[in-house]
C-alpha atoms as a PDB file:
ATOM      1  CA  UNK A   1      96.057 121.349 101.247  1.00  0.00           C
ATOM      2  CA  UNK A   2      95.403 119.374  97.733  1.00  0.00           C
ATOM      3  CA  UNK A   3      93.667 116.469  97.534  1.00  0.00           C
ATOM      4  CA  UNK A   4      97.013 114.966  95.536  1.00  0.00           C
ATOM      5  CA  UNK A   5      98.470 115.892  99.665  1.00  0.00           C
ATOM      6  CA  UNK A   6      96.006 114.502 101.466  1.00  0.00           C
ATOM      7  CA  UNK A   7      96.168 111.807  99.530  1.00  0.00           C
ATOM      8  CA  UNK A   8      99.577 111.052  99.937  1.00  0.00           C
ATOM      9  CA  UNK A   9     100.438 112.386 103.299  1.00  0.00           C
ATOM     10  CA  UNK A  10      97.001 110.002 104.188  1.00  0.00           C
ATOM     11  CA  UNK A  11      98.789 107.056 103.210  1.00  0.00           C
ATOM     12  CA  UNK A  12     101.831 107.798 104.978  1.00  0.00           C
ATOM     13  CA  UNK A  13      99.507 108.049 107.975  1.00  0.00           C
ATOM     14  CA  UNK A  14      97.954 104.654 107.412  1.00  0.00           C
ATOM     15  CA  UNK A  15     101.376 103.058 106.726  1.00  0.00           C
ATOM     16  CA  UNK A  16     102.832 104.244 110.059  1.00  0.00           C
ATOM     17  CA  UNK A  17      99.827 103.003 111.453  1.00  0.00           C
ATOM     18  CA  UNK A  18      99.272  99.611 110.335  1.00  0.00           C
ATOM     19  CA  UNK A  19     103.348  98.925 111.075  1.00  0.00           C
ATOM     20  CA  UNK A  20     103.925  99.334 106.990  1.00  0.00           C
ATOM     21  CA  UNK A  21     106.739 100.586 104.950  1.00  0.00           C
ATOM     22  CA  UNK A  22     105.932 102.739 101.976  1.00  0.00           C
ATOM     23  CA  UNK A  23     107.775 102.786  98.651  1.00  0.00           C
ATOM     24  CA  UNK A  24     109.040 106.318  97.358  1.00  0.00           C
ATOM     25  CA  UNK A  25     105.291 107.064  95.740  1.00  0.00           C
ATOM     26  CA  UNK A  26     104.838 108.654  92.750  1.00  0.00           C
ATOM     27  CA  UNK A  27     101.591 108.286  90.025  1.00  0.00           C
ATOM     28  CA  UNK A  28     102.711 105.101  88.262  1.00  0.00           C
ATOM     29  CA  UNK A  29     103.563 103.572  91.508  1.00  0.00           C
ATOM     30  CA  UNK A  30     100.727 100.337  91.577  1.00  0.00           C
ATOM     31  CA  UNK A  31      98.707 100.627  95.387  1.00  0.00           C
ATOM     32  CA  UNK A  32      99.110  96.832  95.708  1.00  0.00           C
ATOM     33  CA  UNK A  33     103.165  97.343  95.386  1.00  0.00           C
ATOM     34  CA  UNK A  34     103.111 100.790  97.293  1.00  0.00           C
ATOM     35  CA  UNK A  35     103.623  98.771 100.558  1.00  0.00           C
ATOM     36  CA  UNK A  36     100.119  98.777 101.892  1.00  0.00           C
ATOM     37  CA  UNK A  37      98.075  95.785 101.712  1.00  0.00           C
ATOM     38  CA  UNK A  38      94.224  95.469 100.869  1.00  0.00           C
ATOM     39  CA  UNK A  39      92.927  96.210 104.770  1.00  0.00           C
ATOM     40  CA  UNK A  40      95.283  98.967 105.104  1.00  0.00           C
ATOM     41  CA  UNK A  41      93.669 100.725 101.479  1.00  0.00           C
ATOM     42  CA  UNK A  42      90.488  99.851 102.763  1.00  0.00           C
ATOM     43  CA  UNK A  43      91.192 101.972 105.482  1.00  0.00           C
ATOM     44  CA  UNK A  44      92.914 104.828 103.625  1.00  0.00           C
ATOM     45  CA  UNK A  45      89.704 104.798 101.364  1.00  0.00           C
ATOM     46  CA  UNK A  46      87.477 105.339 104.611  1.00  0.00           C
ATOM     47  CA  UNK A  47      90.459 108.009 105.626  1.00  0.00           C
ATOM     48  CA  UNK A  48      89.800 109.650 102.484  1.00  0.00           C
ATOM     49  CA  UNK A  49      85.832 109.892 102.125  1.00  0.00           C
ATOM     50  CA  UNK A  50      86.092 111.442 105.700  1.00  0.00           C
ATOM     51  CA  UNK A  51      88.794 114.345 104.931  1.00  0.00           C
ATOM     52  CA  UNK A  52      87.552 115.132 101.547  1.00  0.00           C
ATOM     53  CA  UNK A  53      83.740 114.757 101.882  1.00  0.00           C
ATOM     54  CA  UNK A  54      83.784 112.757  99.169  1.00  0.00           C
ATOM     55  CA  UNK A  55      82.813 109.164  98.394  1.00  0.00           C
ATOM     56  CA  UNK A  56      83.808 108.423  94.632  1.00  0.00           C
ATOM     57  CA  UNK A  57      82.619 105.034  94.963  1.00  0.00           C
ATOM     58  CA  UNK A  58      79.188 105.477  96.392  1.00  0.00           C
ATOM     59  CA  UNK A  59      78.511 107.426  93.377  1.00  0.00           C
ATOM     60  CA  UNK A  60      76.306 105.014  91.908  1.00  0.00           C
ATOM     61  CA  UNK A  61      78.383 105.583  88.517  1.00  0.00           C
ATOM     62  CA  UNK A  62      80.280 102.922  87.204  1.00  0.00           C
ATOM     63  CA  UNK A  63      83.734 103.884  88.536  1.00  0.00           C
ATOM     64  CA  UNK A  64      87.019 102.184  87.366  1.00  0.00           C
ATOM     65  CA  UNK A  65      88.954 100.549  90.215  1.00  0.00           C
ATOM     66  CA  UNK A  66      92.142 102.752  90.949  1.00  0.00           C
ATOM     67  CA  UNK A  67      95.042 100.703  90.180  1.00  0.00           C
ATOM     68  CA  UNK A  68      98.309 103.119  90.757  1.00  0.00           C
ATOM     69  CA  UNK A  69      98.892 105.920  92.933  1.00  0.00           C
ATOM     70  CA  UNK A  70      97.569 108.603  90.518  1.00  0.00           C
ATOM     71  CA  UNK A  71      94.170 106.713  89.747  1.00  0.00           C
ATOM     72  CA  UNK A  72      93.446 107.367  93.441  1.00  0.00           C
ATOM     73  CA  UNK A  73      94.492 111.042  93.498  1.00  0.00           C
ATOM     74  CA  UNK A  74      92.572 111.691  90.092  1.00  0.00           C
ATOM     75  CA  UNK A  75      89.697 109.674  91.090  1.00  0.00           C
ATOM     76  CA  UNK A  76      89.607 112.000  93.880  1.00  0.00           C
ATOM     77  CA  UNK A  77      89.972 115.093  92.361  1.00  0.00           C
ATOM     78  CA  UNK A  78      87.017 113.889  90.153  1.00  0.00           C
ATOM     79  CA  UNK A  79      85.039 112.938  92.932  1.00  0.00           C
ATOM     80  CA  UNK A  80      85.650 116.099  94.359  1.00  0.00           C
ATOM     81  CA  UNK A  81      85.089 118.458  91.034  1.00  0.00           C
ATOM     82  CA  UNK A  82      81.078 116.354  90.642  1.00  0.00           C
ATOM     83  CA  UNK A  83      80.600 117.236  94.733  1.00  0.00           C
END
């Protein structure tokens, strides 16, 4: 699986979850309009560090807050690439 999957199918996970309904997501797609609110990507971002053994924020590097879909996936696959 990809971490672009995980990502994705991840959110769908904490959507169905947290009672949430998802917009179609694509890259552009901004997290705060994607139909999960701030405790439900705090939870996807706990999700995430636990299924791809990677923490992109506890880097200690100055990392830019993700803002759409595909700054999570790429910050990610970053994340992922330094590991």
């Amino acid at each position: 699986m990809t971490i672009r999957s995980t990502v994705l199918d991840q959110m769908a996970v904490v959507a169905k979850q947290q009672n949430k309904v998802l917009v179609p997501l694509a890259d552009g797609v901004l997290l705060l309009e994607s139909g999960l609110d701030s405790l439900c990507l705090a939870i996807l971002v706990a999700t995430l560090d636990d299924e791809l053994g990677v923490d992109p924020f506890g880097s200690g590097d100055d990392v830019a807050i993700p803002v759409t879909v595909g700054d999570l996936v790429h910050l990610y696959e970053a994340a992922a690439v330094h590991s």
